[in-house]
Protein backbone atom coordinates (compact mmCIF):
# COMPACT_ATOMS: atom_id res chain seq x y z
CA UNK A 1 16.44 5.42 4.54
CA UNK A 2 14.92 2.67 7.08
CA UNK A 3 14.01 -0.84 6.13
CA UNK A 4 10.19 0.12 6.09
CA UNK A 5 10.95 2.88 3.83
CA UNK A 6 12.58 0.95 0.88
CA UNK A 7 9.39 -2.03 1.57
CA UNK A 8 7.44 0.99 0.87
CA UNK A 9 9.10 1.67 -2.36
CA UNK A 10 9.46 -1.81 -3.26
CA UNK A 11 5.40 -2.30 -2.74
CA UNK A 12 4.53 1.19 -5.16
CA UNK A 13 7.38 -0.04 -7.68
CA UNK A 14 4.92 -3.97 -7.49
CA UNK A 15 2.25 -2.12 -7.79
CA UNK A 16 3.02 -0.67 -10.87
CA UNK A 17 4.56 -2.91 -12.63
CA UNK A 18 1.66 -5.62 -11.96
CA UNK A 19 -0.55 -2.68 -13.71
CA UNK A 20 1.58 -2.44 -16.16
CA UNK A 21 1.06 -6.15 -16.73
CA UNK A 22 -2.02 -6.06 -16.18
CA UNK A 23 -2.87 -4.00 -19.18
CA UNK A 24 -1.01 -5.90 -21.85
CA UNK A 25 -2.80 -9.25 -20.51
CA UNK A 26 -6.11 -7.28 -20.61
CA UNK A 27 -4.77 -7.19 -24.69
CA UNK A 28 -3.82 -10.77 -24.93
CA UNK A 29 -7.35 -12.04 -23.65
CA UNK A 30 -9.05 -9.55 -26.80
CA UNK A 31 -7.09 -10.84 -29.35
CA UNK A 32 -7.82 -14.37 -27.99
CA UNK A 33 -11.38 -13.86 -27.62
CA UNK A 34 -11.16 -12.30 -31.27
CA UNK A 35 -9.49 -15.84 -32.70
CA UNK A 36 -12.07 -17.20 -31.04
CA UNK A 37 -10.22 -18.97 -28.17
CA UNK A 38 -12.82 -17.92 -25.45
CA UNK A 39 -11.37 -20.46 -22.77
CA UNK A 40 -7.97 -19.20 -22.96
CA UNK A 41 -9.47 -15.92 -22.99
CA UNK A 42 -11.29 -16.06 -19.97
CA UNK A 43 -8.06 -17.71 -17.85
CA UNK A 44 -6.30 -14.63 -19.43
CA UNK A 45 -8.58 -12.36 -17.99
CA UNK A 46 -8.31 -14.73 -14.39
CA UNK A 47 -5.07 -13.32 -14.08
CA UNK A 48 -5.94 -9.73 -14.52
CA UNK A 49 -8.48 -10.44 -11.71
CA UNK A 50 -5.67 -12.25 -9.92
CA UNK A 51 -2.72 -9.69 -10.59
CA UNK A 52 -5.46 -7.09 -9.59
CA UNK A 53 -6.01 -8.90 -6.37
CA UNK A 54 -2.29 -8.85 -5.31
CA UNK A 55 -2.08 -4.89 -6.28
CA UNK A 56 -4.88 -4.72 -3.71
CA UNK A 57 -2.63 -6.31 -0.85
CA UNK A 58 0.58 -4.69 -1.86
CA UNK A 59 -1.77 -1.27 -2.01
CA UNK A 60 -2.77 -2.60 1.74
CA UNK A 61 0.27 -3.07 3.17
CA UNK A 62 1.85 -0.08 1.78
CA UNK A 63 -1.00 1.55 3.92
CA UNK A 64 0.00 -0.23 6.73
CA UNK A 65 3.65 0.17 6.41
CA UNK A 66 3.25 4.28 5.79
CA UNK A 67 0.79 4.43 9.09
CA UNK A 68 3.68 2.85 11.17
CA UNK A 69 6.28 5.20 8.82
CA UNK A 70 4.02 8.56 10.26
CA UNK A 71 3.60 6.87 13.65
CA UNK A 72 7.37 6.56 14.34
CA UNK A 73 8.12 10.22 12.78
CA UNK A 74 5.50 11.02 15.27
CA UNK A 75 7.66 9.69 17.87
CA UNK A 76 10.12 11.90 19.52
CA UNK A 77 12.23 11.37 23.39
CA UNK A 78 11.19 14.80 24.34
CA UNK A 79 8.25 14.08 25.92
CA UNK A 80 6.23 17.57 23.68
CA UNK A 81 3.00 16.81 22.17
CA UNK A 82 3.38 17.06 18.61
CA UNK A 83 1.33 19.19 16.10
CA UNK A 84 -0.78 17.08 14.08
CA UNK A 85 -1.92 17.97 10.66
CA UNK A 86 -5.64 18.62 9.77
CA UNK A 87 -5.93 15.35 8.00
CA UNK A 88 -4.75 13.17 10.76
CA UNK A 89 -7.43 14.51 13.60
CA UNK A 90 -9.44 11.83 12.94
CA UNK A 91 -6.40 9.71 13.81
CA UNK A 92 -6.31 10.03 17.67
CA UNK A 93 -4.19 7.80 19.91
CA UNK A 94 -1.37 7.64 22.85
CA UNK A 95 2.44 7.06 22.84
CA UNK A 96 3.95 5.59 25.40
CA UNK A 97 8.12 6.75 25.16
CA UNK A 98 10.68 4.98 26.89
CA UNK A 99 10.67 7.82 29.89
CA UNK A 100 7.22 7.01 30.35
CA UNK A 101 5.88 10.18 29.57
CA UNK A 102 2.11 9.82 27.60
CA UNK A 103 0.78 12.20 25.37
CA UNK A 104 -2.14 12.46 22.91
CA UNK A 105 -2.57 13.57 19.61
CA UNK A 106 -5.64 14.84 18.58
């Protein structure tokens, strides 16, 4: 397993353990707003807008990281255009390998 991999692992095992979080301080600001404590209520529920925030960037990255994951498993030193599934046509670009040899996936 590469270094991206186990970032990409790291970033899903974030992700849900913020929503995780995220639900029992969704709890905390009900009962406040229940006692009445609407302030603390509404900096409770900040942080769920916060923590949801940060689950957004890790959920970013994590796209990011798994692009350049597909793109490097995409790479090979034979110099063979490679079969690309059905979902990725829409994902068209060049390599350039160290022998110089282009090709395109389409």
């Amino acid at each position: 397993m590469n270094e991206l991999e186990k970032i990409a692992i790291r970033l899903k095992h974030w992700t849900g353990h913020n929503l995780e979080h995220v639900k029992s301080y969704e709890e905390v600001a009900e009962v406040l707003l229940g006692l009445g404590l609407e302030d603390a209520s509404l900096k409770i529920r900040r942080a769920v807008e916060l923590s949801s925030e940060a689950n957004q960037s890790f959920q970013e990255a994590l796209s990011v990281i798994e692009a350049k994951v597909e793109h490097v498993s995409d790479s090979h030193d034979c110099g063979e255009t490679r079969n690309v599934h059905s979902s990725d046509r829409s994902h068209e670009h060049t390599h350039e390998h160290g022998d110089s040899l282009h090709h395109r996936h389409s």
